[in-house]
PDB file of N, CA and C in Angstrom:
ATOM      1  N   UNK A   1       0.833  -1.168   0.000  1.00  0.00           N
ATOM      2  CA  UNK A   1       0.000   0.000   0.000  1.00  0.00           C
ATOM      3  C   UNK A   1       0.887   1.243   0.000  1.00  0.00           C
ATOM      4  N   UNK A   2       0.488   2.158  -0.600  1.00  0.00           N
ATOM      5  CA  UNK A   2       1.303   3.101  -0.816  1.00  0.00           C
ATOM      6  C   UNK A   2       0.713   4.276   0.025  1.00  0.00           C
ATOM      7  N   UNK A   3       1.622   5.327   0.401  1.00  0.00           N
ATOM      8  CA  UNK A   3       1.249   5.963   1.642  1.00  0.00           C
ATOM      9  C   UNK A   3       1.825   7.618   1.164  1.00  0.00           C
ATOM     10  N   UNK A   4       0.642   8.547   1.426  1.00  0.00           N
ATOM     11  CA  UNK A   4       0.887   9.978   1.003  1.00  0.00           C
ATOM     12  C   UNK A   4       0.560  10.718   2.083  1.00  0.00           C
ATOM     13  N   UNK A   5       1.251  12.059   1.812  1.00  0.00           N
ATOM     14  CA  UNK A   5       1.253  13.193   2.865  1.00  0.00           C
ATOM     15  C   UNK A   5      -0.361  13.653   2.530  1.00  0.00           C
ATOM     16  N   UNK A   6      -0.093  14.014   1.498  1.00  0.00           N
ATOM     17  CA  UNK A   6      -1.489  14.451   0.969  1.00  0.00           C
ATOM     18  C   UNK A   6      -1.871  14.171  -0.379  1.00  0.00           C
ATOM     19  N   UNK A   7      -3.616  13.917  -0.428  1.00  0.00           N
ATOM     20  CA  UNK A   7      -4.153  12.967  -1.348  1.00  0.00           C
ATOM     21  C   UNK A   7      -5.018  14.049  -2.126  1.00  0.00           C
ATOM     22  N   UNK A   8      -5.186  14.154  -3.526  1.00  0.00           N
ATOM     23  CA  UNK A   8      -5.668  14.622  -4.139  1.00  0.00           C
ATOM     24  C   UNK A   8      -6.264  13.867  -4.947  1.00  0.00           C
ATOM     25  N   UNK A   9      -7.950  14.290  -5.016  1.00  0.00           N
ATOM     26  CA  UNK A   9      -8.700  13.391  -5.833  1.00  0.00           C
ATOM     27  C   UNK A   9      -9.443  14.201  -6.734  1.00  0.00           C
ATOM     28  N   UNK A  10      -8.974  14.044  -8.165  1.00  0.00           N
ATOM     29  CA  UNK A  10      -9.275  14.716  -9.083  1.00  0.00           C
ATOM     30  C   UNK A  10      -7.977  15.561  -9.776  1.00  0.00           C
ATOM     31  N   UNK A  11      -8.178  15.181 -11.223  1.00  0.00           N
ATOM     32  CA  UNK A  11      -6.693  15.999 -12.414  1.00  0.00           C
ATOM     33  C   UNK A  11      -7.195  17.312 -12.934  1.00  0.00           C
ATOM     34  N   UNK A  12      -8.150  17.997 -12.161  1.00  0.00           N
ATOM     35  CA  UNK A  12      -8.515  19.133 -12.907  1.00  0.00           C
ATOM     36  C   UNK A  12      -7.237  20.047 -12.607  1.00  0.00           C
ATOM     37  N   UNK A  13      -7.760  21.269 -13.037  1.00  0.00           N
ATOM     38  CA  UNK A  13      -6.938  22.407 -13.443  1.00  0.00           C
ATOM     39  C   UNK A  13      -7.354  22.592 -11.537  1.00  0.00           C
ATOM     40  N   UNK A  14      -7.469  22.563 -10.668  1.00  0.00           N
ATOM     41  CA  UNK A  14      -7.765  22.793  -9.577  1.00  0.00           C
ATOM     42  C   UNK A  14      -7.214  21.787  -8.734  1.00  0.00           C
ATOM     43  N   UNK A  15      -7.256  20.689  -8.467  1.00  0.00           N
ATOM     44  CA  UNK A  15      -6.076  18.855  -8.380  1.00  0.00           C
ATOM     45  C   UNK A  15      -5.485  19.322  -8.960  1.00  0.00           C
ATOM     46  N   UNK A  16      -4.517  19.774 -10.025  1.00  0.00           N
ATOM     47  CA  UNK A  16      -3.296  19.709 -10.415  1.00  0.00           C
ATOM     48  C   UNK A  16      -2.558  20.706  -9.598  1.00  0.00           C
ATOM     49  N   UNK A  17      -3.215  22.132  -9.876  1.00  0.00           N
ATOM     50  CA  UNK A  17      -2.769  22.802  -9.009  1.00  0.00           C
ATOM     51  C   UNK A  17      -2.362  22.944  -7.222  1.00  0.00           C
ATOM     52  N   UNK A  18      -3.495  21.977  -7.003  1.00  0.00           N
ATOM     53  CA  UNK A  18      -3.332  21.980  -5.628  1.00  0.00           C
ATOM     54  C   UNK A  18      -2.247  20.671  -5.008  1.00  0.00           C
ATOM     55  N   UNK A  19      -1.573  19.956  -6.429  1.00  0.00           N
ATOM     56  CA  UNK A  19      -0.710  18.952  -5.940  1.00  0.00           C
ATOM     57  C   UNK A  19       0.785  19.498  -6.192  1.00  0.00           C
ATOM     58  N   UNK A  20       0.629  20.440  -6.761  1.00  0.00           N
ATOM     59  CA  UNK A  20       1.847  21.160  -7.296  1.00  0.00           C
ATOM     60  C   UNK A  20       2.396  21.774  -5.828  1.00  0.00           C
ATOM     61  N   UNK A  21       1.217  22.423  -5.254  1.00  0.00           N
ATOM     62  CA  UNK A  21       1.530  23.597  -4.479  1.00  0.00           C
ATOM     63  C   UNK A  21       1.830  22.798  -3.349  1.00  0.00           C
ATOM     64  N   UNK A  22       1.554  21.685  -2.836  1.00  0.00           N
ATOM     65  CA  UNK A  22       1.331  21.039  -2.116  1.00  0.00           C
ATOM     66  C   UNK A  22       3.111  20.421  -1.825  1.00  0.00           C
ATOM     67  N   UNK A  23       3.367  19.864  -2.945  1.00  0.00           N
ATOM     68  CA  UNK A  23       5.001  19.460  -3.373  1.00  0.00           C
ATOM     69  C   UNK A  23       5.892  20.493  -3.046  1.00  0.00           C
ATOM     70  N   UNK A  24       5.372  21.526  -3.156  1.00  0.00           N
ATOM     71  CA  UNK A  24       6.765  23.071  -2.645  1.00  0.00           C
ATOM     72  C   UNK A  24       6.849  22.791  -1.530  1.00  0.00           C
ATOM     73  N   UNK A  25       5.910  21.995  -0.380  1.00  0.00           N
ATOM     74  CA  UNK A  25       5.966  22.063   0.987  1.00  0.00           C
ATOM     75  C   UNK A  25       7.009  20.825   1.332  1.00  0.00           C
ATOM     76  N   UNK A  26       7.399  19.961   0.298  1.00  0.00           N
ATOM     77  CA  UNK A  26       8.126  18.929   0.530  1.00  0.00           C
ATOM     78  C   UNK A  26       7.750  17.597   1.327  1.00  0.00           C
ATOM     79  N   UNK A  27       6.159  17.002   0.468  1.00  0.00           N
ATOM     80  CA  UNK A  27       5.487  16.623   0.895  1.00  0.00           C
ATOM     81  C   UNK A  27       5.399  15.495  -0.063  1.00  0.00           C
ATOM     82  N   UNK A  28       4.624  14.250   0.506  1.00  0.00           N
ATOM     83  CA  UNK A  28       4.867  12.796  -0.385  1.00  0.00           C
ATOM     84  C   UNK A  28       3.180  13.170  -1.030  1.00  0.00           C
ATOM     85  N   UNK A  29       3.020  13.441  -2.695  1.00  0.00           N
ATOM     86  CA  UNK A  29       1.504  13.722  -2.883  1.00  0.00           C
ATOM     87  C   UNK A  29       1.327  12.674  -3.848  1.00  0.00           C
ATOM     88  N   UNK A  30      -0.195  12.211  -3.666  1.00  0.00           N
ATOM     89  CA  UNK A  30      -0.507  11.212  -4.118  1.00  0.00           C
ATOM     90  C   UNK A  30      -1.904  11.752  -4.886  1.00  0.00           C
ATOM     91  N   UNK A  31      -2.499  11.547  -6.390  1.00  0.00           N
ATOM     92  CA  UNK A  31      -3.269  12.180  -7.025  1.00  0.00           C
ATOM     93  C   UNK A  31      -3.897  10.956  -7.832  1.00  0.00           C
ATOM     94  N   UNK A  32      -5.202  11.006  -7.087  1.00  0.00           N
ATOM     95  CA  UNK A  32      -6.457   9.870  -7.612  1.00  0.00           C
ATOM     96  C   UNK A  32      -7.230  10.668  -8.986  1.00  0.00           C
ATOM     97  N   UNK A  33      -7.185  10.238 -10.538  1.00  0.00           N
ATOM     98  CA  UNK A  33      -8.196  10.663 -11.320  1.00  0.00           C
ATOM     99  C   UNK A  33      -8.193   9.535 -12.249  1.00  0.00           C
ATOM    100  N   UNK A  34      -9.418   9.258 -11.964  1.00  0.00           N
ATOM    101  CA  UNK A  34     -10.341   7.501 -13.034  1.00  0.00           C
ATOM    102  C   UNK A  34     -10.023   8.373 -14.240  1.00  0.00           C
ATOM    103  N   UNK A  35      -9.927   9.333 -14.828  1.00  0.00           N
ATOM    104  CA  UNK A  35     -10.615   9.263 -16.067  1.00  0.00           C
ATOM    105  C   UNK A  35      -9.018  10.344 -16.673  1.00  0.00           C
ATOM    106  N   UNK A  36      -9.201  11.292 -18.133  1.00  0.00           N
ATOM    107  CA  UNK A  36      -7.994  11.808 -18.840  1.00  0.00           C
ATOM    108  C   UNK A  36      -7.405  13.091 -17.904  1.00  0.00           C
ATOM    109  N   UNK A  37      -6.504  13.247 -17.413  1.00  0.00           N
ATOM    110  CA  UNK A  37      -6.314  14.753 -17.443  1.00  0.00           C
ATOM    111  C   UNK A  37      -6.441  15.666 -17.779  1.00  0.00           C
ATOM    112  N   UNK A  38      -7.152  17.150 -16.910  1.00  0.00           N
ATOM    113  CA  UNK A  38      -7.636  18.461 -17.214  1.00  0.00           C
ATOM    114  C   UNK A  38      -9.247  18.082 -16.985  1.00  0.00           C
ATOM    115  N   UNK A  39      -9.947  17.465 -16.127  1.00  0.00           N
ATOM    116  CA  UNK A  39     -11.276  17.282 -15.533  1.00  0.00           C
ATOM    117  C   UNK A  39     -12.141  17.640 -16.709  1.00  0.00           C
ATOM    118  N   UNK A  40     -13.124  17.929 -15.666  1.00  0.00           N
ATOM    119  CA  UNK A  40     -14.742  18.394 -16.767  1.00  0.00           C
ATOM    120  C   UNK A  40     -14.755  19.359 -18.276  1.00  0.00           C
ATOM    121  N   UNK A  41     -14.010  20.584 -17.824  1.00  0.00           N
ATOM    122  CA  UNK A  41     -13.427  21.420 -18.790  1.00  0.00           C
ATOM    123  C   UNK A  41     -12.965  21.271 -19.718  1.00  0.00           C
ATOM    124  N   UNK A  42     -12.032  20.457 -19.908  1.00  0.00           N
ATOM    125  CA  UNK A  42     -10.823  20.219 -21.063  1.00  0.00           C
ATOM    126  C   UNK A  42     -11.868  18.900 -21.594  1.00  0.00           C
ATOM    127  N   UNK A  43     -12.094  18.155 -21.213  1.00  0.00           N
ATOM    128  CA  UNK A  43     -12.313  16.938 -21.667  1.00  0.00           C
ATOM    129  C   UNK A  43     -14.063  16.705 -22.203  1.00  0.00           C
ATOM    130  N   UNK A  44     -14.903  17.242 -21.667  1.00  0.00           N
ATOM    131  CA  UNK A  44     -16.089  16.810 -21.802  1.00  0.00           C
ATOM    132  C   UNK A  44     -17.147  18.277 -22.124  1.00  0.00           C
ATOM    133  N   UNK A  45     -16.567  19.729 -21.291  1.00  0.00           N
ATOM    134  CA  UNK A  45     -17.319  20.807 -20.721  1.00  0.00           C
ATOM    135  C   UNK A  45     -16.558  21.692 -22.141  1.00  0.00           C
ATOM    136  N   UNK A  46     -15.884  22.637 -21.401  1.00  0.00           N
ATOM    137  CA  UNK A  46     -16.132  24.020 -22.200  1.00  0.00           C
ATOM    138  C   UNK A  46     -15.161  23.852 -23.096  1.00  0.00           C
ATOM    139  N   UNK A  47     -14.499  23.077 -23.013  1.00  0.00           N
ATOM    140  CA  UNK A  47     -13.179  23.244 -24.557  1.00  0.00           C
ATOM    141  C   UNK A  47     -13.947  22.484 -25.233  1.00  0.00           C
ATOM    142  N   UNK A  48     -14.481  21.223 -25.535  1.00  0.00           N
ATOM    143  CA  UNK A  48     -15.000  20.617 -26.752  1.00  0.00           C
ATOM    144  C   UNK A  48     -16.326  21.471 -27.202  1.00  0.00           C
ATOM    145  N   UNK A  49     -17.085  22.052 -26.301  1.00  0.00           N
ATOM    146  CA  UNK A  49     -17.930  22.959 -26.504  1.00  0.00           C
ATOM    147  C   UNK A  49     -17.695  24.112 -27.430  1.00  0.00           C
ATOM    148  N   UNK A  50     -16.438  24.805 -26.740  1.00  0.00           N
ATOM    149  CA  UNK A  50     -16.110  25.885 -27.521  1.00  0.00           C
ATOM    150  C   UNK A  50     -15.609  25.811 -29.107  1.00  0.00           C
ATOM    151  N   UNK A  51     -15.045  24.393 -28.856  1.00  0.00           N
ATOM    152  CA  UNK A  51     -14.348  23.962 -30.700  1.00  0.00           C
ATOM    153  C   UNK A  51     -16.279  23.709 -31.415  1.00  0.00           C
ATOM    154  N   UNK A  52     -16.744  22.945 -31.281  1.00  0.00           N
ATOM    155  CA  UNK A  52     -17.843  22.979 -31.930  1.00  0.00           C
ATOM    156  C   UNK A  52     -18.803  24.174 -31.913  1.00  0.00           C
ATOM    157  N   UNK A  53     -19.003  25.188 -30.849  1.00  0.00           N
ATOM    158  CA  UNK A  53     -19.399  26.154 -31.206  1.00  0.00           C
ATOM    159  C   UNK A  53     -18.935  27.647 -31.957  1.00  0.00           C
ATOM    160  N   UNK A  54     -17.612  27.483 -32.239  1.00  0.00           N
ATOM    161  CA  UNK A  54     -16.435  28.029 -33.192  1.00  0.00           C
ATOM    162  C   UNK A  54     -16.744  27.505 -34.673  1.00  0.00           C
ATOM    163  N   UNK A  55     -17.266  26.299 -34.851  1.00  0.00           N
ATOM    164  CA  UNK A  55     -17.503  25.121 -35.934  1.00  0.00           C
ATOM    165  C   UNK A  55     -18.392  25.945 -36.724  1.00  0.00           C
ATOM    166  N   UNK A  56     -19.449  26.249 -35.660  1.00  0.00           N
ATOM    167  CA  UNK A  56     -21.201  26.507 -35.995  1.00  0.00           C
ATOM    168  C   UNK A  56     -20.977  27.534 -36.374  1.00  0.00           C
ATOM    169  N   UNK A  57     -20.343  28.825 -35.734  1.00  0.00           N
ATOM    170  CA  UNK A  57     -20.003  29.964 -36.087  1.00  0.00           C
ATOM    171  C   UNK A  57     -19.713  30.446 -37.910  1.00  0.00           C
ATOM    172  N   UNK A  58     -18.669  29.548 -37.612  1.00  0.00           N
ATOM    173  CA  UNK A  58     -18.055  29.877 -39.118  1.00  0.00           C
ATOM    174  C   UNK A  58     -18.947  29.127 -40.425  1.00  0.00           C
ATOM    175  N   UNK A  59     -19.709  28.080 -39.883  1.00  0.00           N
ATOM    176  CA  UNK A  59     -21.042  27.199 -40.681  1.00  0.00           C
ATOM    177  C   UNK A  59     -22.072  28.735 -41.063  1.00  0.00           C
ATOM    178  N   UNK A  60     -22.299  29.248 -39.861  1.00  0.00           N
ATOM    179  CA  UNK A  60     -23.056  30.334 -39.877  1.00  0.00           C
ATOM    180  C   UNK A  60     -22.594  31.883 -40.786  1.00  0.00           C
ATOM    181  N   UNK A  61     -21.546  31.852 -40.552  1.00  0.00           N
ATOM    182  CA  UNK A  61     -20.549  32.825 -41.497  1.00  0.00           C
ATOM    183  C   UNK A  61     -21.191  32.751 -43.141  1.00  0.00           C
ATOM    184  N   UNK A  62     -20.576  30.972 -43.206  1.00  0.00           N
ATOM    185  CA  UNK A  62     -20.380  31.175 -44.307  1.00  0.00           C
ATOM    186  C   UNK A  62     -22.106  30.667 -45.437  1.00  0.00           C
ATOM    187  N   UNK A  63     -22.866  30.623 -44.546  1.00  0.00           N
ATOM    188  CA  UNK A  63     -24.622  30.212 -45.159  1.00  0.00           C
ATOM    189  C   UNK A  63     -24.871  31.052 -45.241  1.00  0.00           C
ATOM    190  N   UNK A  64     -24.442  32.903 -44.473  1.00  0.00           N
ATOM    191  CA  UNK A  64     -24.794  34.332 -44.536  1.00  0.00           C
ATOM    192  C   UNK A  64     -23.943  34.679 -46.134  1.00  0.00           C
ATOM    193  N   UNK A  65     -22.998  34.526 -46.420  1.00  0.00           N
ATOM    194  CA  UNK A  65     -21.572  35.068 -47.382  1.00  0.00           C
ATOM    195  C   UNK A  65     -22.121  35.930 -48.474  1.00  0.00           C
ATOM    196  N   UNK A  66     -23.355  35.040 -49.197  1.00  0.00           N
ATOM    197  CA  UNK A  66     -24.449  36.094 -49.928  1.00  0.00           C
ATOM    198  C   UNK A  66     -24.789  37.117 -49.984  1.00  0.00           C
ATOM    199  N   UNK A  67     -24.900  37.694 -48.229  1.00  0.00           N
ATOM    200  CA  UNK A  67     -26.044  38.635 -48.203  1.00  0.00           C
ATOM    201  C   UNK A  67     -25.078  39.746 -47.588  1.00  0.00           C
ATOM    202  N   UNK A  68     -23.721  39.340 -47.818  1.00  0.00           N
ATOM    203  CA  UNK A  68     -22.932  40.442 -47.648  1.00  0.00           C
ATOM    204  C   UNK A  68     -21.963  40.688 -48.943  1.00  0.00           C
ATOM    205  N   UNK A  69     -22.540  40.146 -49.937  1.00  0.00           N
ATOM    206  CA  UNK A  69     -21.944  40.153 -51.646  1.00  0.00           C
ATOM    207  C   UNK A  69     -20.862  39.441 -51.727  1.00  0.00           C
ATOM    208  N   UNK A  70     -20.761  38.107 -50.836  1.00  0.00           N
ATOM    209  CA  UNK A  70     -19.877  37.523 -51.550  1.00  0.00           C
ATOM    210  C   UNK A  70     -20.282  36.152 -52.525  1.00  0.00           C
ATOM    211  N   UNK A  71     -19.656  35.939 -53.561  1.00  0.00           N
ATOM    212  CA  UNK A  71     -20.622  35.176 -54.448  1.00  0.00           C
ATOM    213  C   UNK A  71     -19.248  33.944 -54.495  1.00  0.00           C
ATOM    214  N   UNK A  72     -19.382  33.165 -53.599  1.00  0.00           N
ATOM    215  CA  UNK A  72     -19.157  32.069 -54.133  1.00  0.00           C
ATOM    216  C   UNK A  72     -19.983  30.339 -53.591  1.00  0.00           C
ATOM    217  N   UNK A  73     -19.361  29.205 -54.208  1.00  0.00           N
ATOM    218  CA  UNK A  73     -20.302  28.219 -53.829  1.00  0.00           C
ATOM    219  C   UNK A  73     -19.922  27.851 -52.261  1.00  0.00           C
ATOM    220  N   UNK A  74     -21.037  27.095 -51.945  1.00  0.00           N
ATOM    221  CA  UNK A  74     -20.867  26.768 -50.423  1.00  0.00           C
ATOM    222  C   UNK A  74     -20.288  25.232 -50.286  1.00  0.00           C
ATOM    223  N   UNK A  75     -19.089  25.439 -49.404  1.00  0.00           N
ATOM    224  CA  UNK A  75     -17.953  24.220 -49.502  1.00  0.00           C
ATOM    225  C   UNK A  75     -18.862  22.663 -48.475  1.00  0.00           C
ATOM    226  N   UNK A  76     -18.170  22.196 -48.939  1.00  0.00           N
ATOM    227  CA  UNK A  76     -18.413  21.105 -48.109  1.00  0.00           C
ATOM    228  C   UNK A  76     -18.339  20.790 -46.649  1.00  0.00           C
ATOM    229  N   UNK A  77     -19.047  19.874 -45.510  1.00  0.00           N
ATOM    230  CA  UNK A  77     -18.376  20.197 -44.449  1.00  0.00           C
ATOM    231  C   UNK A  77     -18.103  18.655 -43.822  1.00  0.00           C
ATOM    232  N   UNK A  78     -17.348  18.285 -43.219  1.00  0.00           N
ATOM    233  CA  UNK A  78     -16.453  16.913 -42.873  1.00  0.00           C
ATOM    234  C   UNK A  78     -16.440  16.949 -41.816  1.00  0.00           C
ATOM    235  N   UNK A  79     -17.644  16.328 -41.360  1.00  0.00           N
ATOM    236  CA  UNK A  79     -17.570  16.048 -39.769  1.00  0.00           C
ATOM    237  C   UNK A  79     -16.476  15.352 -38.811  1.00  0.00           C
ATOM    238  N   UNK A  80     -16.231  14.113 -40.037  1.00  0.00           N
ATOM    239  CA  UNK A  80     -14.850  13.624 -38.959  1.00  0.00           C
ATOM    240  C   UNK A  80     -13.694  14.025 -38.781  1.00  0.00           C
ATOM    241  N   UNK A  81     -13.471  14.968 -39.847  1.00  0.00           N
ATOM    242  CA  UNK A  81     -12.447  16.168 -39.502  1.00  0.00           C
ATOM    243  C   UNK A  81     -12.161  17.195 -38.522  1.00  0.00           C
ATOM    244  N   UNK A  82     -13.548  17.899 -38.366  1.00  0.00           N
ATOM    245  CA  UNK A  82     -13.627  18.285 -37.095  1.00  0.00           C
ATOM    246  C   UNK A  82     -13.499  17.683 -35.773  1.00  0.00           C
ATOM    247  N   UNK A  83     -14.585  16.533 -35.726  1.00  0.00           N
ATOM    248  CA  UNK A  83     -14.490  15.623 -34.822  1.00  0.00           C
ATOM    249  C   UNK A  83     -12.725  15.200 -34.152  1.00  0.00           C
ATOM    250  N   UNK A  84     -12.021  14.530 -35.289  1.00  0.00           N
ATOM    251  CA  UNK A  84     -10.787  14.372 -34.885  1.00  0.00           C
ATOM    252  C   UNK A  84     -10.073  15.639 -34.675  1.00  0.00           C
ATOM    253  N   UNK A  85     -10.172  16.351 -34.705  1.00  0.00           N
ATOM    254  CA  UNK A  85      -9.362  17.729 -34.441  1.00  0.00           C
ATOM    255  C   UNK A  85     -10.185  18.246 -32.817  1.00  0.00           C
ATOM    256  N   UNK A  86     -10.477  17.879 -33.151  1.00  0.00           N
ATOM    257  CA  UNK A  86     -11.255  18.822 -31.316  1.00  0.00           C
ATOM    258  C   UNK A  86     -10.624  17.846 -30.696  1.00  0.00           C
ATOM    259  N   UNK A  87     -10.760  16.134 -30.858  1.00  0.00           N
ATOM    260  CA  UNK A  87     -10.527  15.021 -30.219  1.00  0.00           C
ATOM    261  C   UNK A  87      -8.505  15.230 -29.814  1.00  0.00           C
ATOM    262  N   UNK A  88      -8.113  15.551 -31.244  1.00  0.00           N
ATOM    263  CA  UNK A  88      -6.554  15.706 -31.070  1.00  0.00           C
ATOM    264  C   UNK A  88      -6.152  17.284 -29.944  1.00  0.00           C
ATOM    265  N   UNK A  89      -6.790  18.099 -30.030  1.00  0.00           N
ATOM    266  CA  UNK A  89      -6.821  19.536 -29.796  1.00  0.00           C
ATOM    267  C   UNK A  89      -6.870  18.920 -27.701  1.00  0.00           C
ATOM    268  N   UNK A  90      -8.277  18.083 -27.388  1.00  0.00           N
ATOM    269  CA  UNK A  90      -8.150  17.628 -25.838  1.00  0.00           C
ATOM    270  C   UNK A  90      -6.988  16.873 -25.594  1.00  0.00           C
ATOM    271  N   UNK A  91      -6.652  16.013 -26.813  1.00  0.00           N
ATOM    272  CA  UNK A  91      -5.155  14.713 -26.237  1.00  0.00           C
ATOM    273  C   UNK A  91      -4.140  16.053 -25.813  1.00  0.00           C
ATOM    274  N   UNK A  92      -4.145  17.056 -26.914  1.00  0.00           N
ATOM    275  CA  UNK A  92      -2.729  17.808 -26.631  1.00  0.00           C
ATOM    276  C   UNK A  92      -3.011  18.654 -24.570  1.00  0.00           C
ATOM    277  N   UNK A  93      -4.176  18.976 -24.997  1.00  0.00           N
ATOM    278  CA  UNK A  93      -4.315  19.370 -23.261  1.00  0.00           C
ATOM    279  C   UNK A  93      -4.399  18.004 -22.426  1.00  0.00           C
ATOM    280  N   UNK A  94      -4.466  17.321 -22.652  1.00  0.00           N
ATOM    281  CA  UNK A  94      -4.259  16.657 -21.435  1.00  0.00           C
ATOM    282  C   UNK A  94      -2.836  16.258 -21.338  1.00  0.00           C
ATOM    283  N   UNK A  95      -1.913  16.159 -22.292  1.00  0.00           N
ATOM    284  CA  UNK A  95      -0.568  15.855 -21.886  1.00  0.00           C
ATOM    285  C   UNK A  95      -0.071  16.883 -21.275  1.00  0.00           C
ATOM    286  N   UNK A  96      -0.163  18.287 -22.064  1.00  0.00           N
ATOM    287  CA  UNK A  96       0.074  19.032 -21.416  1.00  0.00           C
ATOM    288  C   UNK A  96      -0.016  19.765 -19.711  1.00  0.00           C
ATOM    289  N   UNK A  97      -1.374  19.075 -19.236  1.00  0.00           N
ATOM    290  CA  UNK A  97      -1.670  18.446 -17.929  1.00  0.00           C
ATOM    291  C   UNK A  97      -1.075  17.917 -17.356  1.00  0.00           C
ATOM    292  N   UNK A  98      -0.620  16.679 -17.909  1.00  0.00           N
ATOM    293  CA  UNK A  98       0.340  15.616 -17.440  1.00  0.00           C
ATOM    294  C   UNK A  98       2.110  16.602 -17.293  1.00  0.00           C
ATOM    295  N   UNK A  99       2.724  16.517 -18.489  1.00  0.00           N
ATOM    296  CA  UNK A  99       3.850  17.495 -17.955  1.00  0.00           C
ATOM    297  C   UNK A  99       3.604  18.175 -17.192  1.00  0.00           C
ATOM    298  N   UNK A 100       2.920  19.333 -16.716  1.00  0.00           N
ATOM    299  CA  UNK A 100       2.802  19.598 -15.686  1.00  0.00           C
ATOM    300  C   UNK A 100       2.545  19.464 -14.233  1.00  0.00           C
ATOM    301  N   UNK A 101       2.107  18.853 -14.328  1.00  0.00           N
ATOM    302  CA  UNK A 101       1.740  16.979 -12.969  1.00  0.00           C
ATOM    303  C   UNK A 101       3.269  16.651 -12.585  1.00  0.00           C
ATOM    304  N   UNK A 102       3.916  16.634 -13.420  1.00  0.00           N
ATOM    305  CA  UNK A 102       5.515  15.850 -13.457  1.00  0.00           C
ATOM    306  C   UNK A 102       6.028  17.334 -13.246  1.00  0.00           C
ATOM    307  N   UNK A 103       6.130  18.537 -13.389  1.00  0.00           N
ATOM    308  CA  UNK A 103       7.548  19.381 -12.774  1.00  0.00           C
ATOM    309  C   UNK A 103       7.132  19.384 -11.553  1.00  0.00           C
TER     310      UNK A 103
END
């Protein structure tokens, strides 16, 4: 069994921080998270949110383009492109999580 000064449960941006700060004290820290690094936010909440509502935006941009004289055809749109890019866009925050976990 492994044995900590102090236990942190949860990799959010709030657990990370508080295991960091915790380590300046020269302390054995131990950090419980079931699931990816960077909690609700990064992973499930407002960053995948914000990439798809950035998506819609520019969907919306460009179904207006007409009615502000621009005349050309309306492009195609590739969901799994997006999809994998928001998907790659959370992997890069959560490593980036992780390195930071580790200084």
């Amino acid at each position: 069994m492994k044995k900590f000064d102090y236990l942190v449960i949860g990799g959010g941006s709030g657990g990370i921080a508080s295991a960091r700060r915790a380590r300046e004290f020269n302390v054995k820290v131990g950090l419980i998270e079931s699931e990816r690094l960077g909690g609700t936010c990064v992973n499930v909440g407002c960053v995948p949110k914000k990439v798809m509502y950035n998506t819609a935006t520019h969907a919306e941009f460009l179904r207006d383009h007409a009615d502000y004289g621009f005349e050309a055809p309306l492009l195609n749109f590739n969901w799994n492109k997006i999809k994998n890019s928001r998907d790659e866009y959370i992997r890069r925050l959560n490593s980036i999580y992780q390195t930071n976990l580790e200084k």
